[in-house]
PDB file of N, CA and C in Angstrom:
ATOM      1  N   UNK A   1      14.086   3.450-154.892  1.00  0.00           N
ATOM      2  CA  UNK A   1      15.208   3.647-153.998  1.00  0.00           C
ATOM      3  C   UNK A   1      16.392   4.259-154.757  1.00  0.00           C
ATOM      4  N   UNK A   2      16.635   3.726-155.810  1.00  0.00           N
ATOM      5  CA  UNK A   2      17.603   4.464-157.197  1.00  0.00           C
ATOM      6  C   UNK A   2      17.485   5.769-157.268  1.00  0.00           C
ATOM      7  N   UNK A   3      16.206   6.278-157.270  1.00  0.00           N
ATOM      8  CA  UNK A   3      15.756   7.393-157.456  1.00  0.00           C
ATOM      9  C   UNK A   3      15.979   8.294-156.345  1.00  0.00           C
ATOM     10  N   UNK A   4      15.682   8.097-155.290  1.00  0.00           N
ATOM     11  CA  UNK A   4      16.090   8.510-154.044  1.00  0.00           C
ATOM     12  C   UNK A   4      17.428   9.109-153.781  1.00  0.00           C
ATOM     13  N   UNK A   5      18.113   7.806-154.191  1.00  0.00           N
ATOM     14  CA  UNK A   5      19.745   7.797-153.950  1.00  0.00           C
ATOM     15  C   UNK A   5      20.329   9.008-154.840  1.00  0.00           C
ATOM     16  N   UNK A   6      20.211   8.796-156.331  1.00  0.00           N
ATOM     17  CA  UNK A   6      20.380   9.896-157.226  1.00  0.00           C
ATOM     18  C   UNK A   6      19.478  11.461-156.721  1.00  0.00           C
ATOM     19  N   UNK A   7      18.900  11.611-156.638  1.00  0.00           N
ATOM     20  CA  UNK A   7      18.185  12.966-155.903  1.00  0.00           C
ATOM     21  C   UNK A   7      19.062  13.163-154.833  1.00  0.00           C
ATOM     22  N   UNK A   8      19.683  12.268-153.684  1.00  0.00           N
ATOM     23  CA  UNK A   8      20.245  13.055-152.230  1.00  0.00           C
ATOM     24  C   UNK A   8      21.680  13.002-152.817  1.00  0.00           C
ATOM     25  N   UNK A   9      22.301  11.998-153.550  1.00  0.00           N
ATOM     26  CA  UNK A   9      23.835  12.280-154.232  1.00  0.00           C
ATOM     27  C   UNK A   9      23.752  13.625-154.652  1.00  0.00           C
ATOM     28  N   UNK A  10      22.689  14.104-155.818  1.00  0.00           N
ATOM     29  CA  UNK A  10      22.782  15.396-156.302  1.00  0.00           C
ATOM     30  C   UNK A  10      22.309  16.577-155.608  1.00  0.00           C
ATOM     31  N   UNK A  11      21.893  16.477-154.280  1.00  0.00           N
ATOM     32  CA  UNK A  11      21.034  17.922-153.379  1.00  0.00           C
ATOM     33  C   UNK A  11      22.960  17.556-152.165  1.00  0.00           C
ATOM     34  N   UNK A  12      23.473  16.578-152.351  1.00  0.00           N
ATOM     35  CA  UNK A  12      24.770  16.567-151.583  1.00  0.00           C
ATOM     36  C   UNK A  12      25.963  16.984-152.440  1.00  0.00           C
ATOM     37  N   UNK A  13      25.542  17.268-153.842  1.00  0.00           N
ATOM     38  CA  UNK A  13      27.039  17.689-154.827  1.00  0.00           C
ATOM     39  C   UNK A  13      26.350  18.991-155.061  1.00  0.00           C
ATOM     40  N   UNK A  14      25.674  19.203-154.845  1.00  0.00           N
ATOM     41  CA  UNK A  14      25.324  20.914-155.044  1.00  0.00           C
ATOM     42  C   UNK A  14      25.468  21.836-154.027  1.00  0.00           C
ATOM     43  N   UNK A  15      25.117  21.167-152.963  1.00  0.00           N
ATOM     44  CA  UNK A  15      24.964  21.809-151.097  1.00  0.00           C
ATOM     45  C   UNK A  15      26.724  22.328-151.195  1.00  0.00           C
ATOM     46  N   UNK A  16      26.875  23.436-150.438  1.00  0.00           N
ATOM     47  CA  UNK A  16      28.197  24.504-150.134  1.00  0.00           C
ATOM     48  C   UNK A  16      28.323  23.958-148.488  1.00  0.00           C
ATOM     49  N   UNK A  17      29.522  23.618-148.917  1.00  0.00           N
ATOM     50  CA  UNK A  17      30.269  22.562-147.752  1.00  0.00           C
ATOM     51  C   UNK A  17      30.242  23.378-146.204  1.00  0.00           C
ATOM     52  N   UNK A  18      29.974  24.607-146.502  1.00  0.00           N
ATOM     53  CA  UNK A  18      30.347  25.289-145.020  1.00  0.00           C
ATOM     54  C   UNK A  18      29.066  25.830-144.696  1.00  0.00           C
ATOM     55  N   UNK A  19      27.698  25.295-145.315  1.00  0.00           N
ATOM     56  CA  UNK A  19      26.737  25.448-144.746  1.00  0.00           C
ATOM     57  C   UNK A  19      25.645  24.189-144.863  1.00  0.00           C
ATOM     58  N   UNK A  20      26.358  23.053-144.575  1.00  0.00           N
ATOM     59  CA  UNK A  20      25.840  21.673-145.054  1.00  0.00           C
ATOM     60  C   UNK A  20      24.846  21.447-143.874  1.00  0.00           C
ATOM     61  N   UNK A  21      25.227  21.752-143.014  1.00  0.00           N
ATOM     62  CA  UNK A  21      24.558  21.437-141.426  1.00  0.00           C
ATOM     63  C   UNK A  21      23.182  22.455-141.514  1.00  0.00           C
ATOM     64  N   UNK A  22      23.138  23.565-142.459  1.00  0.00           N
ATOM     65  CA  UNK A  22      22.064  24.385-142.163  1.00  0.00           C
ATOM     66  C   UNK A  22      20.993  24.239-143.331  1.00  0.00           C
ATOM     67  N   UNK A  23      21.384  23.496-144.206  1.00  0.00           N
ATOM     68  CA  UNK A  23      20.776  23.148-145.443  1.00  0.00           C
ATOM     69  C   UNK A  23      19.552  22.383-145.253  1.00  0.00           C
ATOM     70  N   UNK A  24      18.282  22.662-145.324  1.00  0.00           N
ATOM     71  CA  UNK A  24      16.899  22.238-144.563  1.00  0.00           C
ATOM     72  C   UNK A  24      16.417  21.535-145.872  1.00  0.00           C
ATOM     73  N   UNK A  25      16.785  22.168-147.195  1.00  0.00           N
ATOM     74  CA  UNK A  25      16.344  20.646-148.476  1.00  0.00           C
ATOM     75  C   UNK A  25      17.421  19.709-148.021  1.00  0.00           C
ATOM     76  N   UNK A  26      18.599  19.801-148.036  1.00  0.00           N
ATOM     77  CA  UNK A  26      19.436  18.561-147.714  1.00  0.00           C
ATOM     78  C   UNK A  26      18.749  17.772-146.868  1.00  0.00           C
ATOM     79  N   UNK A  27      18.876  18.418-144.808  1.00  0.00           N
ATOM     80  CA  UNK A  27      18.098  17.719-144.335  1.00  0.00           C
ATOM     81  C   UNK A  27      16.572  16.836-144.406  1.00  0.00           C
ATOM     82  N   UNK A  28      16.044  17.534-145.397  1.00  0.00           N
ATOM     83  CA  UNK A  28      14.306  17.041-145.761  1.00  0.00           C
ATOM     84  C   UNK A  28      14.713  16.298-146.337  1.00  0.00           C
ATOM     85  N   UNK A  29      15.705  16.217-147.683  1.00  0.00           N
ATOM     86  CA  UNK A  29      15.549  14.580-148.722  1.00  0.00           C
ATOM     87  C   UNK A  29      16.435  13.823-147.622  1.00  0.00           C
ATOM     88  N   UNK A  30      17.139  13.774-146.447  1.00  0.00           N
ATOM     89  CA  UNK A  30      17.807  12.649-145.944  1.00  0.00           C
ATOM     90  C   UNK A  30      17.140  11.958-144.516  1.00  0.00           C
ATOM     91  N   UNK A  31      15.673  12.823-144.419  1.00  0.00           N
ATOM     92  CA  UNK A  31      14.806  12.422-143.447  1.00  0.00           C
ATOM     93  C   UNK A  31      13.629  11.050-144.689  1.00  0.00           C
ATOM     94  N   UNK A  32      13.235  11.520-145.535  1.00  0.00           N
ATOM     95  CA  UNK A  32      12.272  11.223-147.043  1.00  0.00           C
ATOM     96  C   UNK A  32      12.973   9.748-147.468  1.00  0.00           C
ATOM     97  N   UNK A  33      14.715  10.062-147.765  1.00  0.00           N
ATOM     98  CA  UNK A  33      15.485   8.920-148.058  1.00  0.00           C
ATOM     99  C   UNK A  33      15.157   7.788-146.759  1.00  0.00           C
ATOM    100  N   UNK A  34      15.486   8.730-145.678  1.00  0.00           N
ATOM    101  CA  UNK A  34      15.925   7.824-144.861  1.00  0.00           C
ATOM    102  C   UNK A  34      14.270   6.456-144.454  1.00  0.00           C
ATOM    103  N   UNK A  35      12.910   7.431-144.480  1.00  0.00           N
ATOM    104  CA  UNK A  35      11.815   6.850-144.341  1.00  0.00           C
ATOM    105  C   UNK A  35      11.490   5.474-145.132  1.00  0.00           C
ATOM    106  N   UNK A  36      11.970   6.110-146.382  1.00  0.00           N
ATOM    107  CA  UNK A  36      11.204   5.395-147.854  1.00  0.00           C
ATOM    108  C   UNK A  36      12.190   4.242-147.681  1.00  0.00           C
ATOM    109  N   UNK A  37      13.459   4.203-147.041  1.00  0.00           N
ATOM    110  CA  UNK A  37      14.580   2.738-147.038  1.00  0.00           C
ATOM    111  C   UNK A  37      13.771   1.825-145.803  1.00  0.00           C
ATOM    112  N   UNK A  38      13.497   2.436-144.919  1.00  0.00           N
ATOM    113  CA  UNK A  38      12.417   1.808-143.680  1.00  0.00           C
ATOM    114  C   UNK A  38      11.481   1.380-144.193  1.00  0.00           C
ATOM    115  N   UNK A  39      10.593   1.921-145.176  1.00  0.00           N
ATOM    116  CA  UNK A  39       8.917   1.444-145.485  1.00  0.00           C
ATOM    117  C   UNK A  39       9.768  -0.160-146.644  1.00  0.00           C
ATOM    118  N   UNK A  40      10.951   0.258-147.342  1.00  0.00           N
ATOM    119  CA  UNK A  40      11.251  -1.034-148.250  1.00  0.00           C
ATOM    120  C   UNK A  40      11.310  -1.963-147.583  1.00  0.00           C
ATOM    121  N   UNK A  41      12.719  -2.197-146.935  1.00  0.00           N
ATOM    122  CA  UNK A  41      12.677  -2.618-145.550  1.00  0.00           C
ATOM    123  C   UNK A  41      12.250  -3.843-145.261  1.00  0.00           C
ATOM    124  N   UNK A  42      10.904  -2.902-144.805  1.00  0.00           N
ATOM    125  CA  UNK A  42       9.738  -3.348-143.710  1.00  0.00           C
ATOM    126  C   UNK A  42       8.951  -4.543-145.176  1.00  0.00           C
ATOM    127  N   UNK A  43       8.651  -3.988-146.183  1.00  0.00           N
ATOM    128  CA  UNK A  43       8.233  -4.566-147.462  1.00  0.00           C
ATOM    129  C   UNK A  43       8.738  -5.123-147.904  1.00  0.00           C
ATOM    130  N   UNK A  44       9.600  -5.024-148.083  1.00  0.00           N
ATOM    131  CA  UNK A  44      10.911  -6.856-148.418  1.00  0.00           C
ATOM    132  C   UNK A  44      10.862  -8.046-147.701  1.00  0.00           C
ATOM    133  N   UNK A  45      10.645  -7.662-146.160  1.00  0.00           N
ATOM    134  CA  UNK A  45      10.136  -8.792-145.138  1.00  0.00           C
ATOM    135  C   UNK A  45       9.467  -9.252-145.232  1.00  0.00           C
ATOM    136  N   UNK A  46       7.860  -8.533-145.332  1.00  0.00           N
ATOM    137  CA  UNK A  46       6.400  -8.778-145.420  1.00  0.00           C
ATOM    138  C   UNK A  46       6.826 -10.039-146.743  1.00  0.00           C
ATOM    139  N   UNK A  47       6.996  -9.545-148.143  1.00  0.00           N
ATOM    140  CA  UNK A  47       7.098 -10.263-148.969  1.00  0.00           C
ATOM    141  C   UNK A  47       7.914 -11.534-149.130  1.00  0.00           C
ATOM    142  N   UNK A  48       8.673 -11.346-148.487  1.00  0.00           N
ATOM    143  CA  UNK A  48       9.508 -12.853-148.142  1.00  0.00           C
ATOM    144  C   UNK A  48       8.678 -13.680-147.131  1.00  0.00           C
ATOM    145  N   UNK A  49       7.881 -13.577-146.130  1.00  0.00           N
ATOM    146  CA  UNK A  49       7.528 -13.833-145.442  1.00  0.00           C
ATOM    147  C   UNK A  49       6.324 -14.368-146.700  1.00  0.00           C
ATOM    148  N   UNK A  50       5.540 -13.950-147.260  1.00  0.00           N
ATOM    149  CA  UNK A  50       4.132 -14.412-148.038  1.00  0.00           C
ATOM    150  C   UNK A  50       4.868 -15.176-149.248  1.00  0.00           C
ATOM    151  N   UNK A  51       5.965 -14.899-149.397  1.00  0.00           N
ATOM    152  CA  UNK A  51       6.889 -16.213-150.861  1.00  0.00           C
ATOM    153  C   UNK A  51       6.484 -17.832-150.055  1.00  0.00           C
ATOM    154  N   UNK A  52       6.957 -17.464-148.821  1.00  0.00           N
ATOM    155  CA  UNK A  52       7.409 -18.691-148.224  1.00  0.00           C
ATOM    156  C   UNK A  52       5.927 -19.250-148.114  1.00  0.00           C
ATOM    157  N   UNK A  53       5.191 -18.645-147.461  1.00  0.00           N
ATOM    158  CA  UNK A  53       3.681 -19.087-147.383  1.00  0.00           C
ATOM    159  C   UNK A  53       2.831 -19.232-148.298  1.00  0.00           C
ATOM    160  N   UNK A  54       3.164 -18.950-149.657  1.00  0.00           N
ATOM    161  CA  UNK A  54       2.340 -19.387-150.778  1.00  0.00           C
ATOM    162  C   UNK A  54       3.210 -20.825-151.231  1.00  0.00           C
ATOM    163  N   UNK A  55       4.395 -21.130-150.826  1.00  0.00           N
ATOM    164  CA  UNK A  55       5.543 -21.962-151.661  1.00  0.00           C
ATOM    165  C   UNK A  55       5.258 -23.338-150.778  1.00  0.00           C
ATOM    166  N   UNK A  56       4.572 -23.098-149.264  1.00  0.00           N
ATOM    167  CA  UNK A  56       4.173 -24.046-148.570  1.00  0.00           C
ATOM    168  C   UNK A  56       2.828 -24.309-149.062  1.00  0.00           C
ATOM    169  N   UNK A  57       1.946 -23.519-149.147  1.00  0.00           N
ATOM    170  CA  UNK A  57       0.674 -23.550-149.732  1.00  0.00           C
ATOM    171  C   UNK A  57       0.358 -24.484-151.244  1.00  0.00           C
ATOM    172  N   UNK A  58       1.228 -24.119-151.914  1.00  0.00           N
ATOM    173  CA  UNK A  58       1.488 -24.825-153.135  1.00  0.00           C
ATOM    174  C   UNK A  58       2.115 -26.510-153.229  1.00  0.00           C
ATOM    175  N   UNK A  59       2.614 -26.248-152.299  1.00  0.00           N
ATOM    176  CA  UNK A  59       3.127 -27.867-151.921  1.00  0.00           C
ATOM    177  C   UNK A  59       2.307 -28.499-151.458  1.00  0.00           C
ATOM    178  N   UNK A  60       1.298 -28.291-150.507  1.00  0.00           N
ATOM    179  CA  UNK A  60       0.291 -28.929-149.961  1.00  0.00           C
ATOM    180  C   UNK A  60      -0.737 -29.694-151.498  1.00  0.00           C
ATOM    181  N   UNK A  61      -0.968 -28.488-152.378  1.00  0.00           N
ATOM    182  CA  UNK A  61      -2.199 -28.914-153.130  1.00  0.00           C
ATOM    183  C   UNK A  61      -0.942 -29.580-154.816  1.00  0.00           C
ATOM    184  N   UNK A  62       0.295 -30.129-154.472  1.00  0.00           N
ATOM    185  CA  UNK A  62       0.879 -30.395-155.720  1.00  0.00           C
ATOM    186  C   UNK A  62       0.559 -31.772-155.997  1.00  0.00           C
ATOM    187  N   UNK A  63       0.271 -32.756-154.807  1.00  0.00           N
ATOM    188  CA  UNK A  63      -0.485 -33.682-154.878  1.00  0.00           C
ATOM    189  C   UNK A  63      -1.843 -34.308-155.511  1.00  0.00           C
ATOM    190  N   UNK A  64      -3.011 -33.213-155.183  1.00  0.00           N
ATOM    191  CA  UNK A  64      -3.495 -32.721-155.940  1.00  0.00           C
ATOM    192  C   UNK A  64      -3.694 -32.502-157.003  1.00  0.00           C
ATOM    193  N   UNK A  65      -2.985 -31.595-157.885  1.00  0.00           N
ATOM    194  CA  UNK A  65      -2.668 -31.208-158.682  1.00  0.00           C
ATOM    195  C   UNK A  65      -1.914 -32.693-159.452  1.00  0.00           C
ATOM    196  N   UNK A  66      -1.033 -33.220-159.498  1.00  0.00           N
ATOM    197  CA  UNK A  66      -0.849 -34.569-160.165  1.00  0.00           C
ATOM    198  C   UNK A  66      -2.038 -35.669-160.520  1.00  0.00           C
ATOM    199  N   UNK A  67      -2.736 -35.874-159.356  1.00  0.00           N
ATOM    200  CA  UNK A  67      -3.629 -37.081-159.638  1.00  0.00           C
ATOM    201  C   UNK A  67      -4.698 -36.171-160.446  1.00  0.00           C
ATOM    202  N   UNK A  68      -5.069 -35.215-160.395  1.00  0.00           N
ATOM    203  CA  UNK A  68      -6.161 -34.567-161.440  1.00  0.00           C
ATOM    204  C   UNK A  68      -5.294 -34.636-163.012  1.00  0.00           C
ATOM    205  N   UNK A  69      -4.201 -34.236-162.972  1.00  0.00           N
ATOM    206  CA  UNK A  69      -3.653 -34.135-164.430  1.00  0.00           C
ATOM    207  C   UNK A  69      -4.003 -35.517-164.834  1.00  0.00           C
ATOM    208  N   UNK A  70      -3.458 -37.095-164.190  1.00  0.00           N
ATOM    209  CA  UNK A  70      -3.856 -37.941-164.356  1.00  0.00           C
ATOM    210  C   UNK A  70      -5.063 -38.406-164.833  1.00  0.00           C
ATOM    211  N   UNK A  71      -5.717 -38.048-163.694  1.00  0.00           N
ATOM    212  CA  UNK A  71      -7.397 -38.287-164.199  1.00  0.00           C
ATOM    213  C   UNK A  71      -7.606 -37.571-165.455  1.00  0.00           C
ATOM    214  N   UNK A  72      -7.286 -36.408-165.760  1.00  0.00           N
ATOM    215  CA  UNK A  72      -7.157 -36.015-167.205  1.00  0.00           C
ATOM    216  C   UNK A  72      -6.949 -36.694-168.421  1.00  0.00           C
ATOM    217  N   UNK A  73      -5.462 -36.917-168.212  1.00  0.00           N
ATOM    218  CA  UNK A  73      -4.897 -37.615-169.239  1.00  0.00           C
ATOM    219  C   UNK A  73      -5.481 -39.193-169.897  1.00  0.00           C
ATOM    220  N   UNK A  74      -6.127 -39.709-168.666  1.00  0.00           N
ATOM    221  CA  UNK A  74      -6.737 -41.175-168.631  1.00  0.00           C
ATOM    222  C   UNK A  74      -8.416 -40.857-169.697  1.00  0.00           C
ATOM    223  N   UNK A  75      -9.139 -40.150-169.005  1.00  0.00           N
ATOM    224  CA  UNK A  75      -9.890 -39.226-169.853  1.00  0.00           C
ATOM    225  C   UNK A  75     -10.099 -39.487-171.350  1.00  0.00           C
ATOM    226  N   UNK A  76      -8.995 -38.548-171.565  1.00  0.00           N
ATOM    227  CA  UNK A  76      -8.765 -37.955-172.558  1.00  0.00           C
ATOM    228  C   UNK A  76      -8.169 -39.303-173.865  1.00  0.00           C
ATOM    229  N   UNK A  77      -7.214 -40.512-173.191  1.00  0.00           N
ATOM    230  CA  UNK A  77      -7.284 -41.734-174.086  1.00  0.00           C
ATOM    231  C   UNK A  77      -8.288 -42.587-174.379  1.00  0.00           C
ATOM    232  N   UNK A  78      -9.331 -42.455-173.317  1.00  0.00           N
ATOM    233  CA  UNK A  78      -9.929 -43.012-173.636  1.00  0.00           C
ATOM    234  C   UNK A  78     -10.969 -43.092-174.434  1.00  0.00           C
ATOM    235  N   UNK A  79     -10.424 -42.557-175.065  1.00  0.00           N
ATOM    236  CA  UNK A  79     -11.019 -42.489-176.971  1.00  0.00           C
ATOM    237  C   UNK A  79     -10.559 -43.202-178.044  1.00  0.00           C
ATOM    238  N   UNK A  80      -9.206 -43.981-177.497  1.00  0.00           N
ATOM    239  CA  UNK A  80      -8.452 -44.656-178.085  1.00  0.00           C
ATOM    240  C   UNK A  80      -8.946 -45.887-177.593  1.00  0.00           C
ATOM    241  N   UNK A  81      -9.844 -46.540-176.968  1.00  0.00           N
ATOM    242  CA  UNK A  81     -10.662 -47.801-176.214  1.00  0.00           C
ATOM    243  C   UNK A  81     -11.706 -47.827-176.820  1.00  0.00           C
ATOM    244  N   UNK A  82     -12.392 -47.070-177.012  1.00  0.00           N
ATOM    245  CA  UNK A  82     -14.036 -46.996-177.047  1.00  0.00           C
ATOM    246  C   UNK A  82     -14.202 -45.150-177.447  1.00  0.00           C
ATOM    247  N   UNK A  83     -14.654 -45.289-178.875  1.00  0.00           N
ATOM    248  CA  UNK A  83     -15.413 -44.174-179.613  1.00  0.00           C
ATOM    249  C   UNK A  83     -15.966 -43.363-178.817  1.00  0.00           C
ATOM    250  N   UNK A  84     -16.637 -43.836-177.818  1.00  0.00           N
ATOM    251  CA  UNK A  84     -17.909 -43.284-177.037  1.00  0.00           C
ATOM    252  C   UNK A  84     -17.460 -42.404-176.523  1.00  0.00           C
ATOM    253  N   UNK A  85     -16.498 -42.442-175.487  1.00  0.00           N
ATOM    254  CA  UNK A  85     -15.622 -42.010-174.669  1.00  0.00           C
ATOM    255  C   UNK A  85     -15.209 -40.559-175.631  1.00  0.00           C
TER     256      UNK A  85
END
């Protein structure tokens, strides 16, 4: 989008002010700009939208995820009881 912006700043400091309206690269990078800010947009949403649904997703299995570390850790002392182990 940086990139964008810098490309139509500079096709708008070069363009001759009394033929700005007829300038068809001007118009093309501010149709291109204008698309590529729509497709972000639209992709900033999508992705906020799948943050939230992995962040719920993850909460579900954090439960989970604790009593296994547990069972791990219990495991893993018990080598400090019995050799065998």
């Amino acid at each position: 989008m940086d990139r964008l912006e810098e490309e139509l700043l500079q096709t708008l400091s070069e363009a001759d002010p009394s033929t700005i309206l007829e300038n068809k690269e001007l118009i093309d990078k501010l149709d291109i700009t204008k698309k590529t800010s729509q497709e972000i947009e639209t992709k900033t949403e999508i992705a906020k939208k799948t943050e939230i649904e992995i962040n719920t997703q993850r909460e579900i299995y954090r439960g989970v995820a604790a009593e296994g570390a547990m069972l791990y850790f219990l495991i893993i002392t018990l080598n400090v009881v019995a050799h065998m182990y």
